[in-house]
N, C-alpha and C. Protein backbone atom coordinates (compact mmCIF):
# COMPACT_ATOMS: atom_id res chain seq x y z
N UNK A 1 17.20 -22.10 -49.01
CA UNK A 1 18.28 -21.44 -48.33
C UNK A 1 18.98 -22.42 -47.40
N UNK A 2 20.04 -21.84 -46.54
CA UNK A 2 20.68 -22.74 -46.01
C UNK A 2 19.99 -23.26 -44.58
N UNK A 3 19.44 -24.32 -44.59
CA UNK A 3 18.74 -24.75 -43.21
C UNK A 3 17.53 -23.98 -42.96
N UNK A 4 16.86 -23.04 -44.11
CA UNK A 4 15.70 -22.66 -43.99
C UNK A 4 15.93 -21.94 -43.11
N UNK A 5 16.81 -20.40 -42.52
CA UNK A 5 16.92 -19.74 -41.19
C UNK A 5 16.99 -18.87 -41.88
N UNK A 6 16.29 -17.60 -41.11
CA UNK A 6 15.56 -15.96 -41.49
C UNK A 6 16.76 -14.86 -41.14
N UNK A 7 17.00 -13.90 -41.74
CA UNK A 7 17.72 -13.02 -41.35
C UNK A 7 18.22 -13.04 -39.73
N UNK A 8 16.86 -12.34 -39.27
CA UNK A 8 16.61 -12.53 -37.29
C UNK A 8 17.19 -13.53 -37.13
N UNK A 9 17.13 -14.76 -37.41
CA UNK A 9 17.46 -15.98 -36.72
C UNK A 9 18.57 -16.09 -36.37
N UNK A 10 19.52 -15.28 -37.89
CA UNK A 10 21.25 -15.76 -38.04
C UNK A 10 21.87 -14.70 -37.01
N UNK A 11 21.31 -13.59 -36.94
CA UNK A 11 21.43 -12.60 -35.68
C UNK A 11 21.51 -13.17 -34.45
N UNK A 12 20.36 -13.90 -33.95
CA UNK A 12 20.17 -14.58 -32.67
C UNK A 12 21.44 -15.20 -32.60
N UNK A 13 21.50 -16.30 -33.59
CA UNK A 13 22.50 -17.41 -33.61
C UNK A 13 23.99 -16.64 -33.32
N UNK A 14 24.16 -15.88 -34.32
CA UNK A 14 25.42 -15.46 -34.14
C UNK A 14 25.83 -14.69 -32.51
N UNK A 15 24.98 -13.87 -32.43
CA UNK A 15 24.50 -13.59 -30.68
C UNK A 15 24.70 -14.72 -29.62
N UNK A 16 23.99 -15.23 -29.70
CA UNK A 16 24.64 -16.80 -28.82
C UNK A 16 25.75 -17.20 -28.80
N UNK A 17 26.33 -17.49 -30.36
CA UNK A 17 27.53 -18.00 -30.32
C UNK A 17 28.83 -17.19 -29.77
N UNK A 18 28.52 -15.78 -29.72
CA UNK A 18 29.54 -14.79 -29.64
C UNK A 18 29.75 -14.68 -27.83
N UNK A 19 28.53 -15.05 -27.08
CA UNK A 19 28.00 -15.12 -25.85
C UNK A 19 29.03 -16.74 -25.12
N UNK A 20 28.53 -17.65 -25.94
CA UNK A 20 29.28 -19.24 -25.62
C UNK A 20 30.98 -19.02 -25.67
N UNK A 21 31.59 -18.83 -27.04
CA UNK A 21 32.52 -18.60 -27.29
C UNK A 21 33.65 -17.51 -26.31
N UNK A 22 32.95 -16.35 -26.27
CA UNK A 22 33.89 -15.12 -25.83
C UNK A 22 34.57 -14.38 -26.33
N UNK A 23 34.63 -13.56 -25.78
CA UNK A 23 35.23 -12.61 -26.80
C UNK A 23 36.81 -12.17 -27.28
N UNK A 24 37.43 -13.37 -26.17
CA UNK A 24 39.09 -13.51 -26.37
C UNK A 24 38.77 -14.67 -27.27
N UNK A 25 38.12 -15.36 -27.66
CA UNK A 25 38.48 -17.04 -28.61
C UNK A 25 37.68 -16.10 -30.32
N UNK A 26 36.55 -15.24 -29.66
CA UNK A 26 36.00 -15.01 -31.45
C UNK A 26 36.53 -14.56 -32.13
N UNK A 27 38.02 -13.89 -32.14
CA UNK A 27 38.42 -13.62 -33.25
C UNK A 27 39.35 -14.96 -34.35
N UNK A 28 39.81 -15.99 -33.53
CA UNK A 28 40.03 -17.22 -33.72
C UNK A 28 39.21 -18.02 -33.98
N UNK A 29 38.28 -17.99 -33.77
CA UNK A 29 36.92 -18.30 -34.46
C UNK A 29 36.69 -18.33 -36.21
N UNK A 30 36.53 -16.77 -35.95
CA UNK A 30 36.17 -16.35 -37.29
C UNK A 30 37.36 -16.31 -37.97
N UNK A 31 38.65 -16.22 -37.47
CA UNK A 31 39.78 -16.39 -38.88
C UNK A 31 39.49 -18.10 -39.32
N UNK A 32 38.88 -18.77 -38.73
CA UNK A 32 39.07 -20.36 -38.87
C UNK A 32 37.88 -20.50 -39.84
N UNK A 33 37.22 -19.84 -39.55
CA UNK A 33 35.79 -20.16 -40.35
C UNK A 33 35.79 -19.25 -41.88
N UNK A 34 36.73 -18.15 -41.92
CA UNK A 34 37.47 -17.57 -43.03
C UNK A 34 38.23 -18.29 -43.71
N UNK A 35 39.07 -19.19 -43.44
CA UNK A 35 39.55 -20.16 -43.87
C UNK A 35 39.03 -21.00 -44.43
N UNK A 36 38.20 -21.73 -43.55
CA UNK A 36 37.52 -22.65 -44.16
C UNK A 36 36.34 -22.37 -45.42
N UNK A 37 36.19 -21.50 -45.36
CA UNK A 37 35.19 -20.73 -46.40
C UNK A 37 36.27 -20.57 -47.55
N UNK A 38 36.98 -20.32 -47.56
CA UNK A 38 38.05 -19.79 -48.93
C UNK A 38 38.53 -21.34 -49.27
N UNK A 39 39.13 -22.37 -48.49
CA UNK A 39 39.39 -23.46 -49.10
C UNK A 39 38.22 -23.96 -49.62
N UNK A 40 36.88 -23.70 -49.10
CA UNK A 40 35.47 -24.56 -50.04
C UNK A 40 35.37 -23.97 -51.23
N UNK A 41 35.77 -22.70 -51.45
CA UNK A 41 35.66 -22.02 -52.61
C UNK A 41 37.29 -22.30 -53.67
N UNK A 42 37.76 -22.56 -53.14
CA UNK A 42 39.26 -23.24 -54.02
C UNK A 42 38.70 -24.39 -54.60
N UNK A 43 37.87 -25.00 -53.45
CA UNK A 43 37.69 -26.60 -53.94
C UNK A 43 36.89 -26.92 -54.91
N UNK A 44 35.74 -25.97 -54.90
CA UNK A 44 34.67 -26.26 -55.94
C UNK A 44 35.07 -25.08 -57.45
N UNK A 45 35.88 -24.04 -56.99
CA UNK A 45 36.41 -23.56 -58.66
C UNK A 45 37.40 -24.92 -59.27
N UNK A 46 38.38 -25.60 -58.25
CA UNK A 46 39.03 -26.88 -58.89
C UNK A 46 38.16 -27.71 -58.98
N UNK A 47 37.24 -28.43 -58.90
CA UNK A 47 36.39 -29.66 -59.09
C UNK A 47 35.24 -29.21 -60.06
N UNK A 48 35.01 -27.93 -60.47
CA UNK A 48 34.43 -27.91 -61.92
C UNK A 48 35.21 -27.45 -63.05
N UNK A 49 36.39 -27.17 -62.49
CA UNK A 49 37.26 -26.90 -63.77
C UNK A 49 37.92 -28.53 -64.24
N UNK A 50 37.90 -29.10 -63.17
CA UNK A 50 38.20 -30.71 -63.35
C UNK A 50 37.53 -31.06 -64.50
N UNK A 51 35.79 -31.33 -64.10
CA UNK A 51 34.53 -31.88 -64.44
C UNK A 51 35.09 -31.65 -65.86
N UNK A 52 34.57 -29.92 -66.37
CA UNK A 52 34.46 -29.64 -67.60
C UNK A 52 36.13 -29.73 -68.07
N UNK A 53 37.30 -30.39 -67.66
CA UNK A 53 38.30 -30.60 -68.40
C UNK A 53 38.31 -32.12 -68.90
N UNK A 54 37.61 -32.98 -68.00
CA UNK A 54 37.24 -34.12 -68.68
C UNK A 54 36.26 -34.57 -68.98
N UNK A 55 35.24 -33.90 -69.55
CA UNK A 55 33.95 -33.90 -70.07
C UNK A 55 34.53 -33.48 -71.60
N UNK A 56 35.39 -32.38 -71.44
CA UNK A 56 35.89 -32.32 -73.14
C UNK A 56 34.85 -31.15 -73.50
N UNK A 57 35.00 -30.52 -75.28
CA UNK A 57 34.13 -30.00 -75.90
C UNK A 57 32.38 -30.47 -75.62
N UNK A 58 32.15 -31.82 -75.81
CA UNK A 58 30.78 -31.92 -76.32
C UNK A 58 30.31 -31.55 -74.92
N UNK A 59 30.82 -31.44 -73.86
CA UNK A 59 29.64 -31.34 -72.26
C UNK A 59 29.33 -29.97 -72.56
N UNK A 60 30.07 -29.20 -73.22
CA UNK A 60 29.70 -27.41 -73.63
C UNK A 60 28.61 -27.31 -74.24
N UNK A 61 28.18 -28.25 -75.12
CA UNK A 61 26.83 -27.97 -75.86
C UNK A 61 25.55 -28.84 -75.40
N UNK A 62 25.98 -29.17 -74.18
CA UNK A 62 24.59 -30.00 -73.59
C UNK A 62 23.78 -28.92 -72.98
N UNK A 63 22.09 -29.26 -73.05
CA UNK A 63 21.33 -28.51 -72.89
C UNK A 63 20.92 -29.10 -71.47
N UNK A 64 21.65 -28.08 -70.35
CA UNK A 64 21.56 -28.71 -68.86
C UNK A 64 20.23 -28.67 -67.80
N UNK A 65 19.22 -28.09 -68.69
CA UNK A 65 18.09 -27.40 -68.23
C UNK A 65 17.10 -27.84 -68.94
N UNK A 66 17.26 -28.75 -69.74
CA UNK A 66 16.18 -29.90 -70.36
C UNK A 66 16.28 -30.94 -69.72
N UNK A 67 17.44 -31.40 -68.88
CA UNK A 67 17.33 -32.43 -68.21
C UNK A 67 17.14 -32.41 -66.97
N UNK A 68 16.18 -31.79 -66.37
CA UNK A 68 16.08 -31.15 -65.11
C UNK A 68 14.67 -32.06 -64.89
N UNK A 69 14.80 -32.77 -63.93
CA UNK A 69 13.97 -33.91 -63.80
C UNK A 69 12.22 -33.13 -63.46
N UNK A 70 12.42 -31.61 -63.23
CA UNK A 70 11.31 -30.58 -62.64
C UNK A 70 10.57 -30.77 -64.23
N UNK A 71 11.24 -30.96 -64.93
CA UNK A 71 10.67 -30.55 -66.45
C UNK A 71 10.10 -31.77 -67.27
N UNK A 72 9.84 -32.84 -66.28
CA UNK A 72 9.86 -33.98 -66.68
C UNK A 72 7.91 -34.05 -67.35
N UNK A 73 8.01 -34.20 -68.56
CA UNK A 73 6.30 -34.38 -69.10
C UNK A 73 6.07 -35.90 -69.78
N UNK A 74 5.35 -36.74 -69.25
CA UNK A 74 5.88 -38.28 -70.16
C UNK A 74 4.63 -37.86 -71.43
N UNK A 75 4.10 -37.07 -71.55
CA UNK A 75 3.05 -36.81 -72.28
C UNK A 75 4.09 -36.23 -73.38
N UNK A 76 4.12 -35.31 -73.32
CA UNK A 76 5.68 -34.52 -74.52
C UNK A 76 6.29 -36.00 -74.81
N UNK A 77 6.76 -36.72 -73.85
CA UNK A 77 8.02 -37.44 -74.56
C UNK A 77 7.34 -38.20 -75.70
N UNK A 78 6.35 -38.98 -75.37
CA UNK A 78 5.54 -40.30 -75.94
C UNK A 78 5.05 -39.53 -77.38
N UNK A 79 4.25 -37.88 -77.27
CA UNK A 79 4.20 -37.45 -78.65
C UNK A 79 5.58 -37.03 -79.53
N UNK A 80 6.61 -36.78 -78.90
CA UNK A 80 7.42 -36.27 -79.68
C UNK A 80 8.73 -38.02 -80.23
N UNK A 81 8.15 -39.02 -79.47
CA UNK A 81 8.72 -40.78 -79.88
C UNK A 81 7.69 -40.45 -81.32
N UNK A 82 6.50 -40.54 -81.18
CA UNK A 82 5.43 -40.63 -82.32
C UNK A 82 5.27 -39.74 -83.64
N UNK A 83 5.55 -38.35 -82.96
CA UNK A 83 5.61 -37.20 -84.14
C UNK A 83 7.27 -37.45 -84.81
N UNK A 84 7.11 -37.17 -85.96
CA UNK A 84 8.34 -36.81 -86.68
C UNK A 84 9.21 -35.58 -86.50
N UNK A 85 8.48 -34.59 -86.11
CA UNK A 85 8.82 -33.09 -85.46
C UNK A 85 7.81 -32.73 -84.57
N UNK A 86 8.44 -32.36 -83.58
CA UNK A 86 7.36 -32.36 -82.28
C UNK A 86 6.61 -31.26 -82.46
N UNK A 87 5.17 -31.15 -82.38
CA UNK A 87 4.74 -30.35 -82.03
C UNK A 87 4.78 -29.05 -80.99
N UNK A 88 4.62 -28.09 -80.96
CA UNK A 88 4.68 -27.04 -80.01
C UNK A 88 3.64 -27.17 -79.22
N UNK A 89 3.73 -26.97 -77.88
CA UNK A 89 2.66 -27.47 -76.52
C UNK A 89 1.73 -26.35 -76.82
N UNK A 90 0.01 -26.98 -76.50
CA UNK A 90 -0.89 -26.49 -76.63
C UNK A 90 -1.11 -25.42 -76.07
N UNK A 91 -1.77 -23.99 -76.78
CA UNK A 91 -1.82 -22.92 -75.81
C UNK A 91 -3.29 -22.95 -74.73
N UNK A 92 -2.86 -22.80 -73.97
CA UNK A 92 -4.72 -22.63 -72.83
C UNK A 92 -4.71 -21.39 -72.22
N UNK A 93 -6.10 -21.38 -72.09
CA UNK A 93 -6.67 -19.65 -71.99
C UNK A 93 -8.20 -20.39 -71.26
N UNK A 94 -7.71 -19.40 -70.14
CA UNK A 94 -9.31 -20.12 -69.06
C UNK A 94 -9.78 -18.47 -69.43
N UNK A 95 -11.30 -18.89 -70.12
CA UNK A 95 -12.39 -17.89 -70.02
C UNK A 95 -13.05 -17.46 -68.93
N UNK A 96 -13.43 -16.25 -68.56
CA UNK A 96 -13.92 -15.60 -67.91
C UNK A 96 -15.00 -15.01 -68.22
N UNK A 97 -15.86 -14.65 -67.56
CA UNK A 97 -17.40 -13.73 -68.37
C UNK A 97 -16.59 -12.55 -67.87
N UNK A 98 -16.36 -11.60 -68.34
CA UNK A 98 -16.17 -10.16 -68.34
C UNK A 98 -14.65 -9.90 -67.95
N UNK A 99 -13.78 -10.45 -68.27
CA UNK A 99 -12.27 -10.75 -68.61
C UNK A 99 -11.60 -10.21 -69.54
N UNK A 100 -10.63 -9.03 -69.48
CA UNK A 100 -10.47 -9.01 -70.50
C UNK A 100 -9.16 -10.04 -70.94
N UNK A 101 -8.55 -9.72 -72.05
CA UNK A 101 -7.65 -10.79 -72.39
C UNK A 101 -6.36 -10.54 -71.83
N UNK A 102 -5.41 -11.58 -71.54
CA UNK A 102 -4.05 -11.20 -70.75
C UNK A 102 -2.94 -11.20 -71.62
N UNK A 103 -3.37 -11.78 -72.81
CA UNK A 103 -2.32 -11.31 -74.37
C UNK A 103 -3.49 -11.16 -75.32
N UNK A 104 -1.99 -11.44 -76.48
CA UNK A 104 -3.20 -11.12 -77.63
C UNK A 104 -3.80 -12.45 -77.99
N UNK A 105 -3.73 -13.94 -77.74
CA UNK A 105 -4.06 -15.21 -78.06
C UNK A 105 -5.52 -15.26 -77.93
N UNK A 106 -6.10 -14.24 -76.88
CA UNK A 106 -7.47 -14.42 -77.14
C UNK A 106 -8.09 -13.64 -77.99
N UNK A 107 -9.51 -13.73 -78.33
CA UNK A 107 -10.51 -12.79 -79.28
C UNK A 107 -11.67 -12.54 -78.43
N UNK A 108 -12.06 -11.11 -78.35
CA UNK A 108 -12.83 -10.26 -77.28
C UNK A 108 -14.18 -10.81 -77.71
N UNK A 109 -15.00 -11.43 -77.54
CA UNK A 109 -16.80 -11.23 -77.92
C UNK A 109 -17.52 -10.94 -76.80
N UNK A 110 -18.28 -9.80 -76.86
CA UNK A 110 -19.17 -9.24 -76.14
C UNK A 110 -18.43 -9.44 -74.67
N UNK A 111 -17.11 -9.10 -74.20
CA UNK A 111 -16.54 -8.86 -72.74
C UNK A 111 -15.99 -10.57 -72.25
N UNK A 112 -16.01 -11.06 -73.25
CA UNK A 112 -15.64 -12.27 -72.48
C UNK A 112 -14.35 -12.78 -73.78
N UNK A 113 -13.54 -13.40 -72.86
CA UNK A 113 -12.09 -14.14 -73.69
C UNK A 113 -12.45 -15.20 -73.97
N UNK A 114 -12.07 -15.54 -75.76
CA UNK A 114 -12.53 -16.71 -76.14
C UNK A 114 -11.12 -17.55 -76.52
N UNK A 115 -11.15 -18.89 -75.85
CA UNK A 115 -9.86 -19.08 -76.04
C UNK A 115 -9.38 -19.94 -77.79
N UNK A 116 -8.63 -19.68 -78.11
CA UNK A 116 -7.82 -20.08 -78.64
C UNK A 116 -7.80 -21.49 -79.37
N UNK A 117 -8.60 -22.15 -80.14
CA UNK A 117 -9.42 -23.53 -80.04
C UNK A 117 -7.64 -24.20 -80.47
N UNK A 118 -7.04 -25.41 -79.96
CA UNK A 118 -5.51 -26.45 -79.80
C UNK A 118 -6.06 -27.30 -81.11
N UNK A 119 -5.79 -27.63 -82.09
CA UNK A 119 -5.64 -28.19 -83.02
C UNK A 119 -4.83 -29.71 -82.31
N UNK A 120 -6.09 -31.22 -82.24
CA UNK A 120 -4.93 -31.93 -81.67
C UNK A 120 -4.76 -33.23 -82.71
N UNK A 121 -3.32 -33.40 -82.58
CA UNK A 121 -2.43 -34.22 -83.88
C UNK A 121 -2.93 -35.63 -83.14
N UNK A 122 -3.28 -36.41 -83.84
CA UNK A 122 -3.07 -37.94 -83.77
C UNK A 122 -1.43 -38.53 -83.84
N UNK A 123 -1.28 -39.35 -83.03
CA UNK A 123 0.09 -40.12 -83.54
C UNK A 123 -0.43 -41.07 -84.44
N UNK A 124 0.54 -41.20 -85.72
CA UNK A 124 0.46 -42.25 -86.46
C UNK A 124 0.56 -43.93 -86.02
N UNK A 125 -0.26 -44.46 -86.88
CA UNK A 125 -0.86 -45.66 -85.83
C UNK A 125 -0.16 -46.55 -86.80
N UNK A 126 0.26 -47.88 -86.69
CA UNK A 126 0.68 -48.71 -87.44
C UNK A 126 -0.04 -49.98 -87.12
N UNK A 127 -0.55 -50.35 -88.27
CA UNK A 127 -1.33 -51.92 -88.80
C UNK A 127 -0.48 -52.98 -88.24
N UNK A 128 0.89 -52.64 -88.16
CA UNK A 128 1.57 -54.51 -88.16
C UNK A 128 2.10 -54.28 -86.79
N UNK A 129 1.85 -53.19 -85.96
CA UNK A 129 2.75 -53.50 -84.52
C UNK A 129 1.79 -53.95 -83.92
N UNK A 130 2.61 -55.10 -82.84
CA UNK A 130 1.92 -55.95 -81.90
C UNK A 130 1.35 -55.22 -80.66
């Protein structure tokens, strides 16, 4: 959020400020800060209509949420350089003694979740690389 401040807080704040200011200047205040709020919002509908007018068609089909550095796995990348078609990420299922299952991926034996045994791919290895 903005500056990490709580409902209460912006109350206080605004309380103070209305206290400093006065009450002949706050309405000049707030038309200024109305203002300025509507030109930030002019500015950023023009500066992404900019962006995506010279980005062209292809910026429309970029996948903007794969490149989100949060999503970053060097493990994925290095198997999917190696695999020919990437594999789908392994499923995991932490067992419990008397658990029942939280989908259907597990199989019930005697009260406990058995997980799901990951089938794991080797990358193909090559004889002549250094």
């Amino acid at each position: 959020m903005l500056f990490d401040i709580n409902g209460g807080e912006w109350i206080i704040l605004l309380v103070v400020a209305a206290l400093i200011i006065g009450p002949s200047r706050l309405p000049g205040y707030a038309e200024q800060l109305g203002t300025l709020v509507r030109r930030g919002r002019v500015f950023l509908r023009d500066a992404k209509a900019r962006v995506d007018q010279e980005l062209g068609e292809e910026a429309k089909d970029v996948d903007w949420a794969s490149l989100d550095p949060r999503r970053y796995d060097p493990r994925r990348i290095v198997r999917d350089a190696f695999l020919d078609e990437p594999a789908p990420p392994p499923v995991r299922q932490v067992t419990r003694p008397g658990a029942a299952p939280a989908s259907n991926t597990g199989v019930v034996r005697g009260g406990a979740v058995a997980a799901v045994p990951v089938v794991a791919q080797r990358a193909p290895f090559d004889d002549e690389a250094t």
